[in-house]
Protein backbone atom coordinates (compact mmCIF):
# COMPACT_ATOMS: atom_id res chain seq x y z
CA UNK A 1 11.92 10.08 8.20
CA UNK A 2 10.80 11.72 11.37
CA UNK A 3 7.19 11.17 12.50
CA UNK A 4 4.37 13.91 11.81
CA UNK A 5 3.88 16.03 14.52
CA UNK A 6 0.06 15.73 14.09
CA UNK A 7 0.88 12.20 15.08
CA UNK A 8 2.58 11.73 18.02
CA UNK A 9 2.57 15.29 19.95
CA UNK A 10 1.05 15.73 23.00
CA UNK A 11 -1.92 17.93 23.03
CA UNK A 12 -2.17 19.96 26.18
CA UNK A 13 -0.32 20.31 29.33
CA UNK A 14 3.40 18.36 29.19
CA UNK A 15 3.62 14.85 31.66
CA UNK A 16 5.93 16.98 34.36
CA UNK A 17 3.39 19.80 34.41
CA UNK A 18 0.51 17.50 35.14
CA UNK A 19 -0.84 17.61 38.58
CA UNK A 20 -1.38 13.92 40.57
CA UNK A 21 -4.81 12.87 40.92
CA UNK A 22 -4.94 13.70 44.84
CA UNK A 23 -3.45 17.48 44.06
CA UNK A 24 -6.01 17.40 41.34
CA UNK A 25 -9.06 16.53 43.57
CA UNK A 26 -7.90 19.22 46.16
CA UNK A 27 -7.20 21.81 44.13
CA UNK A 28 -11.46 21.40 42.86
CA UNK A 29 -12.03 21.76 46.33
CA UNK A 30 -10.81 25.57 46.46
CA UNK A 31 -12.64 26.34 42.82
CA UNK A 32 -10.42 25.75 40.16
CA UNK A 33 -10.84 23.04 37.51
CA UNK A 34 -9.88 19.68 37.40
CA UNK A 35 -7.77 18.22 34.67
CA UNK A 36 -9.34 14.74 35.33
CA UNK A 37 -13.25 15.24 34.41
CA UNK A 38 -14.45 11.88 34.82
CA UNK A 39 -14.76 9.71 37.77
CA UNK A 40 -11.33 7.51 38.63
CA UNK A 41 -11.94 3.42 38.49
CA UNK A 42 -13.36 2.36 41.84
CA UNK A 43 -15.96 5.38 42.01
CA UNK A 44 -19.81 5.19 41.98
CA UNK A 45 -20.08 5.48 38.50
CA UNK A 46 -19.21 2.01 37.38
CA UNK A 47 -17.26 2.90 33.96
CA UNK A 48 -14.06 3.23 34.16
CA UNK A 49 -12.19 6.65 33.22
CA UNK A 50 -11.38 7.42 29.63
CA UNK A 51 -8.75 9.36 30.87
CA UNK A 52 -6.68 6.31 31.75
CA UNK A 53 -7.26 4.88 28.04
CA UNK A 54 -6.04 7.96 26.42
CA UNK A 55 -2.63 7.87 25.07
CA UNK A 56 -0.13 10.40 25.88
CA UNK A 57 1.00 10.99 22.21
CA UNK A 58 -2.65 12.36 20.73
CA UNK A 59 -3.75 9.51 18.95
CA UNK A 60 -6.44 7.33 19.54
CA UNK A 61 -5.96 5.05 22.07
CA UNK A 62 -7.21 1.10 22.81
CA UNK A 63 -9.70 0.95 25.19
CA UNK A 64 -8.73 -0.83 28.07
CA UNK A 65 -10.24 -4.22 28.84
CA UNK A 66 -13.63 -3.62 30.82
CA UNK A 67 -14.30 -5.81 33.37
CA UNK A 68 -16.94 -8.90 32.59
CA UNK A 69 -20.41 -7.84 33.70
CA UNK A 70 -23.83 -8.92 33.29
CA UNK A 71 -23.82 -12.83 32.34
CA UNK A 72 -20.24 -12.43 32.34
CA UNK A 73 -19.66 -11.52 29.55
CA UNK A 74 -15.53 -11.20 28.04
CA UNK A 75 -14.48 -7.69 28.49
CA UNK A 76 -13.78 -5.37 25.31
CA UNK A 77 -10.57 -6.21 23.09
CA UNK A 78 -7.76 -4.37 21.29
CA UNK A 79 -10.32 -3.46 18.44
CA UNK A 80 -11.93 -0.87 20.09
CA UNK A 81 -9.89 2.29 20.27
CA UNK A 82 -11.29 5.74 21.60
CA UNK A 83 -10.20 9.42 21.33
CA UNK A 84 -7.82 11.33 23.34
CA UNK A 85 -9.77 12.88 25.84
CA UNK A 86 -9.60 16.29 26.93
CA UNK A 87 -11.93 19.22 27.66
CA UNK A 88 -12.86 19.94 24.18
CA UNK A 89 -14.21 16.72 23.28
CA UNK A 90 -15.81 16.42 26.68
CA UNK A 91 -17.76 19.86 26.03
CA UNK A 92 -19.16 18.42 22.39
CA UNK A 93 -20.59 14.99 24.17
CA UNK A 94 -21.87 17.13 26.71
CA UNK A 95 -24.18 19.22 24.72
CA UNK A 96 -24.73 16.55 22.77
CA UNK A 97 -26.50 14.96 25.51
CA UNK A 98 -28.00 17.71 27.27
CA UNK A 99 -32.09 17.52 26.77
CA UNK A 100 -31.77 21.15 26.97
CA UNK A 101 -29.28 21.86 23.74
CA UNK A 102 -30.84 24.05 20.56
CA UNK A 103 -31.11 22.41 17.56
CA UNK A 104 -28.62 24.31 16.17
CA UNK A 105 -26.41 23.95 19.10
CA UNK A 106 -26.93 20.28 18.80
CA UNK A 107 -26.07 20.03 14.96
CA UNK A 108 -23.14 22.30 15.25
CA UNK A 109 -21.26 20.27 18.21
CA UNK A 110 -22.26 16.69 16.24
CA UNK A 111 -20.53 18.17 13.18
CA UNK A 112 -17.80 18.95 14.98
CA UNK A 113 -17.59 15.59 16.98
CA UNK A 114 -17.77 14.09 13.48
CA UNK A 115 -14.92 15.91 12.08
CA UNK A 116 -13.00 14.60 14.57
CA UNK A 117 -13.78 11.25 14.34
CA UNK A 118 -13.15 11.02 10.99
CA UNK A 119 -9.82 12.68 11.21
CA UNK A 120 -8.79 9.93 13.55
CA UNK A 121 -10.67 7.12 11.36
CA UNK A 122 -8.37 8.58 8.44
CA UNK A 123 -5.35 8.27 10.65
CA UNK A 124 -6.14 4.51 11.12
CA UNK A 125 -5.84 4.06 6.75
CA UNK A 126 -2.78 3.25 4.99
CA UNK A 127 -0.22 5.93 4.13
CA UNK A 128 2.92 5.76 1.91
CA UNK A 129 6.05 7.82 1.85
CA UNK A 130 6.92 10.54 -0.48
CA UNK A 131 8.87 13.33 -1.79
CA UNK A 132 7.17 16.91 -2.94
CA UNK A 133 9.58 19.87 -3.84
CA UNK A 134 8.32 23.09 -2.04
CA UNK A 135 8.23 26.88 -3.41
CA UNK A 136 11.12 27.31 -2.35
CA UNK A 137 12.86 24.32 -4.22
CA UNK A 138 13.74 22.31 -1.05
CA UNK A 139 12.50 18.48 -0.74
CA UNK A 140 10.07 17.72 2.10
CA UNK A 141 9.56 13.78 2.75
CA UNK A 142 5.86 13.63 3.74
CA UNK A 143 3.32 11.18 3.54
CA UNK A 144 0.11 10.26 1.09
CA UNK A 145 -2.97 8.66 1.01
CA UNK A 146 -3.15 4.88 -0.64
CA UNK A 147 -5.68 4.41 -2.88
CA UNK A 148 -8.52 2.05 -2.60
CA UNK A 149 -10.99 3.30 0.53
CA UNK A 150 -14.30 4.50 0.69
CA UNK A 151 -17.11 5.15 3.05
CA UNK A 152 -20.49 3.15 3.47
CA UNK A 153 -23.13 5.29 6.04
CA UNK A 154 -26.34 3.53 7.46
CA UNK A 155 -29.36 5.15 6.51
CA UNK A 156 -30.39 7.56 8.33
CA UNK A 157 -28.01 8.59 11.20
CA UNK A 158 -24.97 7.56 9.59
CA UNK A 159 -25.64 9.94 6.75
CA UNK A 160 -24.84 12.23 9.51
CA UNK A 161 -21.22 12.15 9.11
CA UNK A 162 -20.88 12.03 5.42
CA UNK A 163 -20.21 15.53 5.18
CA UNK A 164 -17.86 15.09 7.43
CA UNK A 165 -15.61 12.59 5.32
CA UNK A 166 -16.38 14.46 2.22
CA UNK A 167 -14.80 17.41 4.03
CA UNK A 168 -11.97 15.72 4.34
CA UNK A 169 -11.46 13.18 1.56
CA UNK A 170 -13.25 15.28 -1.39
CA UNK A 171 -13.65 12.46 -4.28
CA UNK A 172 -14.12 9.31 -1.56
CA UNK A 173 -16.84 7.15 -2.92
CA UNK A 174 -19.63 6.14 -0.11
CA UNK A 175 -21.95 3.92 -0.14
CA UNK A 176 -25.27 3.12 1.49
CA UNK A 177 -26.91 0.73 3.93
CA UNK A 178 -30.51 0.99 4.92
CA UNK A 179 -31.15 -1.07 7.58
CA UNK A 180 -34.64 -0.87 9.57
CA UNK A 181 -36.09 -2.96 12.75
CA UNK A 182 -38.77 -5.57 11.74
CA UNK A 183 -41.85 -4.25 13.56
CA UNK A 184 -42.80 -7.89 14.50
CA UNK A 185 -39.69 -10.11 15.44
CA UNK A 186 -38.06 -6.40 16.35
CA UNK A 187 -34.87 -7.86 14.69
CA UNK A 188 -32.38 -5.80 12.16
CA UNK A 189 -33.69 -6.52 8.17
CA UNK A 190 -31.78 -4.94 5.61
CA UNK A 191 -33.88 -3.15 3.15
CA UNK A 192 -31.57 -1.41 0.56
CA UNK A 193 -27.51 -1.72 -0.51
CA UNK A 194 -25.90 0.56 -2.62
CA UNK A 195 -21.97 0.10 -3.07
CA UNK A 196 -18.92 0.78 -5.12
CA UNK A 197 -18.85 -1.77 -7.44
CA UNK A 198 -15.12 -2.59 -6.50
CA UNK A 199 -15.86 -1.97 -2.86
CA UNK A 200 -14.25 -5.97 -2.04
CA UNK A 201 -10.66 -4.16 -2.75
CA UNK A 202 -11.75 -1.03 -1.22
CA UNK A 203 -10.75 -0.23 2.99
CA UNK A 204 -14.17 1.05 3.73
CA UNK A 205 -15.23 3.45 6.51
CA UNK A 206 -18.34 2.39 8.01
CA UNK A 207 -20.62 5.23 9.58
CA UNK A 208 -23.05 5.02 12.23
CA UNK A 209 -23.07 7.51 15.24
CA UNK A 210 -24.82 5.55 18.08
CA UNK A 211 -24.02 2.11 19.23
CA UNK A 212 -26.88 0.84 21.56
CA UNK A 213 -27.07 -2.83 20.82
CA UNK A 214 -25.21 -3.06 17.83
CA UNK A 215 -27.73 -5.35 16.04
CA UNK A 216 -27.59 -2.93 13.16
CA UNK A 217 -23.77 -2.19 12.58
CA UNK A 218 -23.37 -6.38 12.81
CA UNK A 219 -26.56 -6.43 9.89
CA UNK A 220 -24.57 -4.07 7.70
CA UNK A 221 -20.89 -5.80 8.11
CA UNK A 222 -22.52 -8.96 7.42
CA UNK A 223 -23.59 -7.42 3.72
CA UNK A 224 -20.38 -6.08 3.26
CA UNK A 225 -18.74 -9.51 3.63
CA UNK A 226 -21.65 -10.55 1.61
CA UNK A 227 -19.51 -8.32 -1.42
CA UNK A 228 -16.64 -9.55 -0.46
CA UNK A 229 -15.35 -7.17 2.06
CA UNK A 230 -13.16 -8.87 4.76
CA UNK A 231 -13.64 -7.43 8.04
CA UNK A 232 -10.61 -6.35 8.81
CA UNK A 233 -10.40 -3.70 6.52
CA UNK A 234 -13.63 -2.42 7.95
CA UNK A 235 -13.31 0.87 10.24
CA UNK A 236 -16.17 1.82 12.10
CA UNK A 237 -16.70 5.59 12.96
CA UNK A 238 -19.09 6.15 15.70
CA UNK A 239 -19.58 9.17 17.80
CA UNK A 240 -21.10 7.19 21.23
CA UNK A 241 -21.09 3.71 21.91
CA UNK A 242 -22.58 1.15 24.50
CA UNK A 243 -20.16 -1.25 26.30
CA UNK A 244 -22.70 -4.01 25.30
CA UNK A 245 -22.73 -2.39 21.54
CA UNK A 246 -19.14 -2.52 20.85
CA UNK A 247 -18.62 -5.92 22.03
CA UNK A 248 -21.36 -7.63 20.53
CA UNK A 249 -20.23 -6.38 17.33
CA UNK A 250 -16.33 -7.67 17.91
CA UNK A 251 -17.68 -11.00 19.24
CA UNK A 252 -19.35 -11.70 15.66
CA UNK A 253 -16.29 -10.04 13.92
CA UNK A 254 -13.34 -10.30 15.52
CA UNK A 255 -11.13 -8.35 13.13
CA UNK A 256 -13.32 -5.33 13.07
CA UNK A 257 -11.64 -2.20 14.14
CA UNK A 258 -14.09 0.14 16.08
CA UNK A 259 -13.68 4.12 16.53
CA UNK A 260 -15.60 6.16 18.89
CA UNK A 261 -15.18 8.72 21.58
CA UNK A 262 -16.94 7.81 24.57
CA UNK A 263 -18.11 4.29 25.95
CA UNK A 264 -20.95 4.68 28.54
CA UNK A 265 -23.78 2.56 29.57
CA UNK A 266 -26.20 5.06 28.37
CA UNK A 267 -26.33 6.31 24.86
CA UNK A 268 -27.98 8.96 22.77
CA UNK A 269 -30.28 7.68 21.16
CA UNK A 270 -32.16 10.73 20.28
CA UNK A 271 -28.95 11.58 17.73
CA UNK A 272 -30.42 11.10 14.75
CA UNK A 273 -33.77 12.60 15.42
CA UNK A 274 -32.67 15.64 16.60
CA UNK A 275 -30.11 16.10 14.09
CA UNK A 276 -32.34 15.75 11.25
CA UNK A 277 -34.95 17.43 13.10
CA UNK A 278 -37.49 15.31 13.47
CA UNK A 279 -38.03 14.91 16.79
C-alpha cells in the first residue's frame, strides 16, 4: 500500500528549488524574504535552529540533541519531536507572544496552533489498514483509527486544547487533572483526577500548552501511572516548551513521547491567562 500523501509530502518549496543558506542571507539583504527565519547554530541567540530539526517529508521531526548547559545537564533525547517549521507556524507563535496581540487575535492563532498540534499528536497513534468501496464501486486501501485512546487536559490551560481534539476525534473520552502550586513549599500538589475508568488500556493524549519547568506535566504522569498507565503510551501535546521543561520531564520518564512546536528558553507563560481572559 502506498503511503498517505498527508504523510510524507513535502510542504512548500521542493529540495532543488531551495536556496543555500549564504544565497538566502544575501538575497534579505536586497529586501526579499528569507526562507530560513531563525538564527543558524553558532549565532547570538544560543538555541539552535528548528529549521535544521524539521524533516523534509512534513511530519514531525526529533529534536536534535541540545548541547549540555547549565550544571551540565544531558542534552534532549529522541522523545521530544517538534513540528515542521515553516512560515505559517512561525506567524501563530509570533502573535502568540507578542504583548501587543488582541484577545481575540490571541485566541484565534492558539486555536489554530492547537489544531495543529493535535493533528500531528494523532499522527503519532496507532493506525490499521483497510478496505472501503467508494461511490463509484472501486476499492480504496486506506487507513483507520485503533481503538483504545483518549485525552487527559490539566486544569486550566490544558482545557485549552480540548476543543481542539474534540474537533478532530468527535466521541474521544478526556479526562481531567487539576494540578495547583502549594503556596508554601511552591511545589506541584494534585488536587482533583477525573479519568476513564479503563484509561490503563487506553493511549492517552496528555494536554498542557506551556512547558516552563515541567513540575506539573511530571505531577500529572505520575497519577496516570498511579491508574496504571505506562508511560510510553503517554503523548504529550504542548504548544511551547522550555529546554529545561522538556527534559526534566524525560529524565523522570524516559519513555514519554513529547509534542510541541517550538523549544526556546523563554516561554509564554501568560497563555492561559490571556486565553481565558483573565489577565
Amino acid at each position: 500500500m502506498e503511503a498517505m500523501p498527508c504523510q510524507n509530502q513535502r510542504l512548500g518549496p521542493r529540495p532543488q528549488d531551495e536556496q543555500p543558506a549564504a544565497a538566502a542571507a544575501t538575497t534579505t539583504a536586497t529586501g526579499v524574504s528569507r526562507l530560513i527565519r531563525f538564527a543558524e547554530p553558532g549565532e547570538d541567540s544560543g538555541c539552535p535552529s528548528p529549521d535544521s530539526s524539521s524533516s523534509s517529508n512534513g511530519v514531525a521531526a526529533v529534536a536534535p540533541p541540545l548541547p549540555a548547559g547549565e550544571g551540565d545537564a544531558p542534552p534532549i533525547g529522541p522523545q521530544l519531536k517538534l513540528l515542521p517549521m515553516n512560515d505559517q507556524l512561525r506567524e501563530l507563535q509570533t502573535i502568540i507572544r507578542d504583548k501587543k496581540s488582541s484577545r481575540g487575535d490571541f485566541v484565534f492563532s492558539a486555536d489554530r496552533l492547537i489544531r495543529l498540534v493535535v493533528e500531528e499528536g494523532l499522527n503519532q497513534l496507532p493506525y490499521t489498514e483497510c478496505t472501503v468501496t467508494t461511490p463509484t464501486g472501486h476499492k480504496y486501501e486506506g487507513v483507520k483509527f485503533e481503538k483504545g485512546n483518549c485525552g487527559v487536559s490539566i486544569m486550566r490551560s490544558g482545557e485549552a486544547m480540548e476543543q481542539g481534539l474534540r474537533d478532530c476525534c468527535r466521541s474521544i473520552r478526556i479526562g481531567k487533572i487539576l494540578i495547583q502550586s502549594d503556596e508554601e513549599t511552591q511545589r506541584a500538589k494534585v488536587y482533583y483526577a477525573k479519568f476513564p475508568p479503563d484509561i490503563y488500556r487506553r493511549k492517552v493524549l496528555l494536554m498542557y500548552p506551556i512547558l516552563s519547568t515541567g513540575n506539573t506535566v511530571i505531577e500529572a504522569v505520575k497519577v496516570l501511572v498511579e491508574h496504571g498507565v505506562q508511560p510510553s503510551v503517554i503523548i504529550l501535546l504542548s504548544l511551547f516548551s522550555t529546554p529545561h521543561g522538556a527534559k526534566s520531564i524525560i529524565q523522570e520518564f524516559p519513555e514519554i513521547t513529547i509534542l510541541t512546536t517550538e523549544v526556546h528558553p523563554v516561554a509564554p507563560t501568560h497563555f492561559g491567562q490571556k486565553y481565558f481572559g483573565t489577565d
